[in-house]
PDB file of N, CA and C in Angstrom:
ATOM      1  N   UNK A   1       0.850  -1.173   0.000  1.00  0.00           N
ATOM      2  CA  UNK A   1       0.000   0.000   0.000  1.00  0.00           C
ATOM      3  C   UNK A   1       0.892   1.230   0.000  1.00  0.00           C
ATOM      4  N   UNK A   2       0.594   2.297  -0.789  1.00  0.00           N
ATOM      5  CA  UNK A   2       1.357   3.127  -0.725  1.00  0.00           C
ATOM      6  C   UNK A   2       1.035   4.594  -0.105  1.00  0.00           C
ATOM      7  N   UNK A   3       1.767   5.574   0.046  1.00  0.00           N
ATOM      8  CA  UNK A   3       1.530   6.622   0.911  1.00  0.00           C
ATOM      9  C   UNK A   3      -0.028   6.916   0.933  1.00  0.00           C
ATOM     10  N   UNK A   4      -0.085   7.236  -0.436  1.00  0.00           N
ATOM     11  CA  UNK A   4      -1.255   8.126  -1.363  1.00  0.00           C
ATOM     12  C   UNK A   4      -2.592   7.146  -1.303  1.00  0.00           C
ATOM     13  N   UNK A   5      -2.570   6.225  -0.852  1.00  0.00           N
ATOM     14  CA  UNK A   5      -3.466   5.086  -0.264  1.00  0.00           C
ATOM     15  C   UNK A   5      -3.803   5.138   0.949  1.00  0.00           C
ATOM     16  N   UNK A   6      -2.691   5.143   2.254  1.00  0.00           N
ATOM     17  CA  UNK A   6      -3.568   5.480   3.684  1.00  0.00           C
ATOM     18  C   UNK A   6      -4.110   6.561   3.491  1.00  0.00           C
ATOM     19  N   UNK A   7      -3.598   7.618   2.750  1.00  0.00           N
ATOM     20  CA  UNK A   7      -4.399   8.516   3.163  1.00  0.00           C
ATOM     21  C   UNK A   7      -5.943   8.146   2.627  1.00  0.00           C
ATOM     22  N   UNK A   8      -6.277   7.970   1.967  1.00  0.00           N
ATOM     23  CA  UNK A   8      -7.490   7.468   1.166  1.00  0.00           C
ATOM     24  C   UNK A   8      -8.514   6.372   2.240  1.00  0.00           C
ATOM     25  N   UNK A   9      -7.466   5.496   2.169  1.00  0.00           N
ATOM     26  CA  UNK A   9      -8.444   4.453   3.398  1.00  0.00           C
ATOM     27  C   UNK A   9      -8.302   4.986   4.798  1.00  0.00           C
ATOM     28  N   UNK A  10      -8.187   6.144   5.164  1.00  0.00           N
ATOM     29  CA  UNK A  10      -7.805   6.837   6.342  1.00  0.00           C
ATOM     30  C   UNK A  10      -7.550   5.976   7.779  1.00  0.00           C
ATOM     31  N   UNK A  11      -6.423   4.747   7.033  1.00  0.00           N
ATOM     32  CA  UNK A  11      -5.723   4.469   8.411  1.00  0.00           C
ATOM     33  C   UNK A  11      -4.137   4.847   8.307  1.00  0.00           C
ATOM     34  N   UNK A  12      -3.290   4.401   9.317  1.00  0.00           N
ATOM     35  CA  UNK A  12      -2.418   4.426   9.486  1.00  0.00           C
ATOM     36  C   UNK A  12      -1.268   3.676   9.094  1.00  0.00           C
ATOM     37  N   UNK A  13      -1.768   2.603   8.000  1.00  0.00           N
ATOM     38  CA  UNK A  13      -0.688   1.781   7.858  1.00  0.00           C
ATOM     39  C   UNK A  13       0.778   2.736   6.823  1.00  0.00           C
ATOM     40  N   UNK A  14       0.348   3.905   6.273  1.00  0.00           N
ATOM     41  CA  UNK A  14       1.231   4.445   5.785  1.00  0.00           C
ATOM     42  C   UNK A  14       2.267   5.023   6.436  1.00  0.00           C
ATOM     43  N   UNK A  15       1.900   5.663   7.794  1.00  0.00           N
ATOM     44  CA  UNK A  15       3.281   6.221   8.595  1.00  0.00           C
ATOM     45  C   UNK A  15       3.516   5.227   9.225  1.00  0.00           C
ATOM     46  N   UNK A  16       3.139   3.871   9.525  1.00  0.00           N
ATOM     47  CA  UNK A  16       3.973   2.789   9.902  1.00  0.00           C
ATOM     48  C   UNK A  16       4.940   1.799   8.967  1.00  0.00           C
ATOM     49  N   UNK A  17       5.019   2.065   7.960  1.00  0.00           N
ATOM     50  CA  UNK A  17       5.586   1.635   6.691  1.00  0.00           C
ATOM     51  C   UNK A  17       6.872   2.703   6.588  1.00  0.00           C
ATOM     52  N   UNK A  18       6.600   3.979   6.845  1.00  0.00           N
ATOM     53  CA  UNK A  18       7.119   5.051   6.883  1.00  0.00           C
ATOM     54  C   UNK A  18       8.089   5.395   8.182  1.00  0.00           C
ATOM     55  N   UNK A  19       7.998   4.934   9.101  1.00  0.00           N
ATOM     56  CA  UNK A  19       8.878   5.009  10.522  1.00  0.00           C
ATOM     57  C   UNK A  19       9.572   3.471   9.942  1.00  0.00           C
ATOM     58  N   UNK A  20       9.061   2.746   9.705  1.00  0.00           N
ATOM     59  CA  UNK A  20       9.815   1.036   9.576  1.00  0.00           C
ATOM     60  C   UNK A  20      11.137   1.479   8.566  1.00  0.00           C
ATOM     61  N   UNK A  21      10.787   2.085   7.157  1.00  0.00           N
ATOM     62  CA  UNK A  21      11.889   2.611   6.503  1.00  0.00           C
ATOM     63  C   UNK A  21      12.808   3.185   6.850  1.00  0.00           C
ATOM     64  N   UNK A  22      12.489   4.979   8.358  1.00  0.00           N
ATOM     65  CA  UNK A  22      13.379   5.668   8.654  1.00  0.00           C
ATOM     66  C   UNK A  22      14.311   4.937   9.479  1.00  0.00           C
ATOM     67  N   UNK A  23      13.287   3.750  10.328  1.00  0.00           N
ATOM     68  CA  UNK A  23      14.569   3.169  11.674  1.00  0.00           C
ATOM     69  C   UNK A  23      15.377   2.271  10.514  1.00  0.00           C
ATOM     70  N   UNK A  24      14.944   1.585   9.618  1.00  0.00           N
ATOM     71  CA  UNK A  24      15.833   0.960   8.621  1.00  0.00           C
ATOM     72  C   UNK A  24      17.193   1.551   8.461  1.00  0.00           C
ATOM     73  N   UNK A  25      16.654   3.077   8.317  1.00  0.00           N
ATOM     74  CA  UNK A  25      17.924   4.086   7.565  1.00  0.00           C
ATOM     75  C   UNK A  25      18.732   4.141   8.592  1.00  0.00           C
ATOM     76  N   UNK A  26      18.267   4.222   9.904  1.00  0.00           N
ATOM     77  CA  UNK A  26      19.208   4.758  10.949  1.00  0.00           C
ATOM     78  C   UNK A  26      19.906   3.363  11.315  1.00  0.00           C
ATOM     79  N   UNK A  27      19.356   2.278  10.944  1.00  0.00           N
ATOM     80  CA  UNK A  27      19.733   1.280  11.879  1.00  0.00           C
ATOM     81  C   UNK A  27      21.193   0.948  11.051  1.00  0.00           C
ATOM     82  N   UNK A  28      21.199   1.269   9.561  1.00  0.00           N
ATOM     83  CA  UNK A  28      22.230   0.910   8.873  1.00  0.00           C
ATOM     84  C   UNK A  28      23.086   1.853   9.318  1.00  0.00           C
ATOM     85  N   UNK A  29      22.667   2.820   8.969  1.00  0.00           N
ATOM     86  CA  UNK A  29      24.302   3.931   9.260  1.00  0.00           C
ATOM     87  C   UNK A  29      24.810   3.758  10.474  1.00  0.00           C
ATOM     88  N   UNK A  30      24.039   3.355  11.766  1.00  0.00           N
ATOM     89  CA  UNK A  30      24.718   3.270  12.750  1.00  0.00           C
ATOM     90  C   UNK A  30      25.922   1.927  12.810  1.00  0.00           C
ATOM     91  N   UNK A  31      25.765   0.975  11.985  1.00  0.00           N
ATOM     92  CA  UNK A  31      26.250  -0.244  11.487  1.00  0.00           C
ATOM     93  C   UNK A  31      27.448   0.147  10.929  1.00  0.00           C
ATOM     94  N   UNK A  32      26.937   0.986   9.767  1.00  0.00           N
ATOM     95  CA  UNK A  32      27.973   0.921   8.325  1.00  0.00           C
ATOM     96  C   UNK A  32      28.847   2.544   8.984  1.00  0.00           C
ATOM     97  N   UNK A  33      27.750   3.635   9.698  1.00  0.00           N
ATOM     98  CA  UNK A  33      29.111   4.580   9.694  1.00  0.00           C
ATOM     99  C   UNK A  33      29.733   4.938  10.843  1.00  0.00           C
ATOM    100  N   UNK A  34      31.259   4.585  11.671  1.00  0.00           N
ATOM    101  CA  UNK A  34      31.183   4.851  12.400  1.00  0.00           C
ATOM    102  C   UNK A  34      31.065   6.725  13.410  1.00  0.00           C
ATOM    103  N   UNK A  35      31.518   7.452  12.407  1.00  0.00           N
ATOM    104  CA  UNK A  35      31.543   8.740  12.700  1.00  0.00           C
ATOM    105  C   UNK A  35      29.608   8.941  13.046  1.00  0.00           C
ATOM    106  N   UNK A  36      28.389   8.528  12.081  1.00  0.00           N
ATOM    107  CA  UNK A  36      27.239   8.551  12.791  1.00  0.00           C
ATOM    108  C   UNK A  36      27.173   7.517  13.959  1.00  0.00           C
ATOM    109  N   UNK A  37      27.427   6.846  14.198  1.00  0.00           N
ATOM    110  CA  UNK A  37      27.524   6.046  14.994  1.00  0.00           C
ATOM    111  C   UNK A  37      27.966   6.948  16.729  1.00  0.00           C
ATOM    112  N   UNK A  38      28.854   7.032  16.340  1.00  0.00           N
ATOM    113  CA  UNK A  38      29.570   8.434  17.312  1.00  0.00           C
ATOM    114  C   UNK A  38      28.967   9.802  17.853  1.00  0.00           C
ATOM    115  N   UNK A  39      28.153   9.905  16.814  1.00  0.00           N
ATOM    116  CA  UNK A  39      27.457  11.348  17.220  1.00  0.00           C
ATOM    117  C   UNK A  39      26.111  10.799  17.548  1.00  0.00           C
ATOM    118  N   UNK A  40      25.375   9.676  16.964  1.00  0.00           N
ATOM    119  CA  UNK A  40      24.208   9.499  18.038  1.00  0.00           C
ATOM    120  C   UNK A  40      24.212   8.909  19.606  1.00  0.00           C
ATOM    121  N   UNK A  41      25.405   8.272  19.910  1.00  0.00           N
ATOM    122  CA  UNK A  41      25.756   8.120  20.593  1.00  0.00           C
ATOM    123  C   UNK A  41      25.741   8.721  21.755  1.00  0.00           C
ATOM    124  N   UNK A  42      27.000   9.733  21.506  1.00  0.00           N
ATOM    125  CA  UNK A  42      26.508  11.232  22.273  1.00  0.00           C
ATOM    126  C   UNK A  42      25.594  11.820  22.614  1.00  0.00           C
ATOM    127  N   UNK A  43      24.428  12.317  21.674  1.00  0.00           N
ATOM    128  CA  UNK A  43      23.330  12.867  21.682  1.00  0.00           C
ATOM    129  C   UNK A  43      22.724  12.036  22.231  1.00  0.00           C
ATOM    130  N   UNK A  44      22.488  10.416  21.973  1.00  0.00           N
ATOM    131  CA  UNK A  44      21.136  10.337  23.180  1.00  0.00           C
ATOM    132  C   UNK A  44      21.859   9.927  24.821  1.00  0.00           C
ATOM    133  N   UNK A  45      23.139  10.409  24.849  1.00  0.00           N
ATOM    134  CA  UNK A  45      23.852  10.344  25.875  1.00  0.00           C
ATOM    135  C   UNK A  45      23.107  11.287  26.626  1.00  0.00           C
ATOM    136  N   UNK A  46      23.162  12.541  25.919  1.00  0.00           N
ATOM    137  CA  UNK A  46      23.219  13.442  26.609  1.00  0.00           C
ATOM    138  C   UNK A  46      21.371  13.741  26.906  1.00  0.00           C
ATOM    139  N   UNK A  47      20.977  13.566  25.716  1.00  0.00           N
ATOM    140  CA  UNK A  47      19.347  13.185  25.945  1.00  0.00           C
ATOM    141  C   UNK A  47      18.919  12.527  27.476  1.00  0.00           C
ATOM    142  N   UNK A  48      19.760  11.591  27.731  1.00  0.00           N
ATOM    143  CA  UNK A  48      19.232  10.574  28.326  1.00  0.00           C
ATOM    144  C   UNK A  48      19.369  11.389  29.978  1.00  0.00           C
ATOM    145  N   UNK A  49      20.879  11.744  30.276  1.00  0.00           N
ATOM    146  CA  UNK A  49      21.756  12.330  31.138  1.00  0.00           C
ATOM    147  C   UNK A  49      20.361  13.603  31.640  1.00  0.00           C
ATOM    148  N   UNK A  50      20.153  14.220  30.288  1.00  0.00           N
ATOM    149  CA  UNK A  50      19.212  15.448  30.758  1.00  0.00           C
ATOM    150  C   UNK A  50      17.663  15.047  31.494  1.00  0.00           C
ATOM    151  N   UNK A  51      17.549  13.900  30.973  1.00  0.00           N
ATOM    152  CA  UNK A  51      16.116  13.457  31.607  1.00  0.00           C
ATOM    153  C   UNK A  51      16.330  12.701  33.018  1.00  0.00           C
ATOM    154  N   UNK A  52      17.289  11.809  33.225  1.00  0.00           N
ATOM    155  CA  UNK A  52      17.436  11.283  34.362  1.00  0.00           C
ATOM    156  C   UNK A  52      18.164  11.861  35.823  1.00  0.00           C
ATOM    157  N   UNK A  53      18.899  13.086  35.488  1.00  0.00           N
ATOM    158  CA  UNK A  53      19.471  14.157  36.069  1.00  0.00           C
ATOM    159  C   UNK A  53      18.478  15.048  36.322  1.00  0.00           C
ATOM    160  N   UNK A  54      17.404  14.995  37.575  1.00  0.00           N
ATOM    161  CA  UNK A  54      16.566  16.424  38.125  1.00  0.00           C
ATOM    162  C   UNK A  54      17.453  17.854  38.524  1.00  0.00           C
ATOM    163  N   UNK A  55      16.889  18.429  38.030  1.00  0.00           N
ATOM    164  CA  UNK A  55      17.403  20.545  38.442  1.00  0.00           C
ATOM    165  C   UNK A  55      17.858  20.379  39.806  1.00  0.00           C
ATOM    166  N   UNK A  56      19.221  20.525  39.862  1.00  0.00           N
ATOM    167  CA  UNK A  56      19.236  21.139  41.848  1.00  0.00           C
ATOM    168  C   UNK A  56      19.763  22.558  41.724  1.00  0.00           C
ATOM    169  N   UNK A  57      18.059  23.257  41.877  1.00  0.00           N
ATOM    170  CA  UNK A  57      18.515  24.266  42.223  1.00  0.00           C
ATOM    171  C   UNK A  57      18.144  24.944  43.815  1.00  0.00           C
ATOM    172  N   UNK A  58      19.265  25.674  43.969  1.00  0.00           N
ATOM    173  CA  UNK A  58      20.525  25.972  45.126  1.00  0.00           C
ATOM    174  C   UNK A  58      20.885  25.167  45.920  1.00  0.00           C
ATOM    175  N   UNK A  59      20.861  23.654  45.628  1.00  0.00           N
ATOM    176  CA  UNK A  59      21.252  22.455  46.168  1.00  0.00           C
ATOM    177  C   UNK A  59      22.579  22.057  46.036  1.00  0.00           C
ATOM    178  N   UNK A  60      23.748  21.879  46.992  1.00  0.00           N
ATOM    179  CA  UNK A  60      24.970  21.197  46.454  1.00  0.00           C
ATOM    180  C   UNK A  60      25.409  20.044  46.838  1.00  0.00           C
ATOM    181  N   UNK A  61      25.401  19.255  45.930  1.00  0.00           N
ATOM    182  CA  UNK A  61      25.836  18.059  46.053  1.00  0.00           C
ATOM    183  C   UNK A  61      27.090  17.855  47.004  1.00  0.00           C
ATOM    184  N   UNK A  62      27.760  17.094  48.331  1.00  0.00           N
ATOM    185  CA  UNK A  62      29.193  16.924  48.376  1.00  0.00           C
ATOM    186  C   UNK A  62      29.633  15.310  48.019  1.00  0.00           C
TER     187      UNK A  62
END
């Protein structure tokens, strides 16, 4: 089924066809490149770091 089709039968199987392709894309480069490999890395490092790390504010850690 193609894009121009979910929309028509107004379900969703088109942006799930459509995320399946993008993680495809990502899943290779993270494989095949290591320099992307490296920078997503980081980023959901730091993604992750920012969500599991709460604000201390005027709190100091010793």
């Amino acid at each position: 089924m193609s894009r121009h089709a979910s929309k028509t039968c107004g379900c969703e199987f088109g942006s799930v066809v459509d995320r399946h392709e993008s993680n495809a894309t990502l899943f290779s480069a993270y494989f095949d490149k290591p320099e992307f490999r490296e920078n997503m890395v980081g980023w959901l490092t730091e993604v992750l770091y920012k969500e599991l790390r709460p604000e201390q504010q005027g709190v100091f850690r010793r």
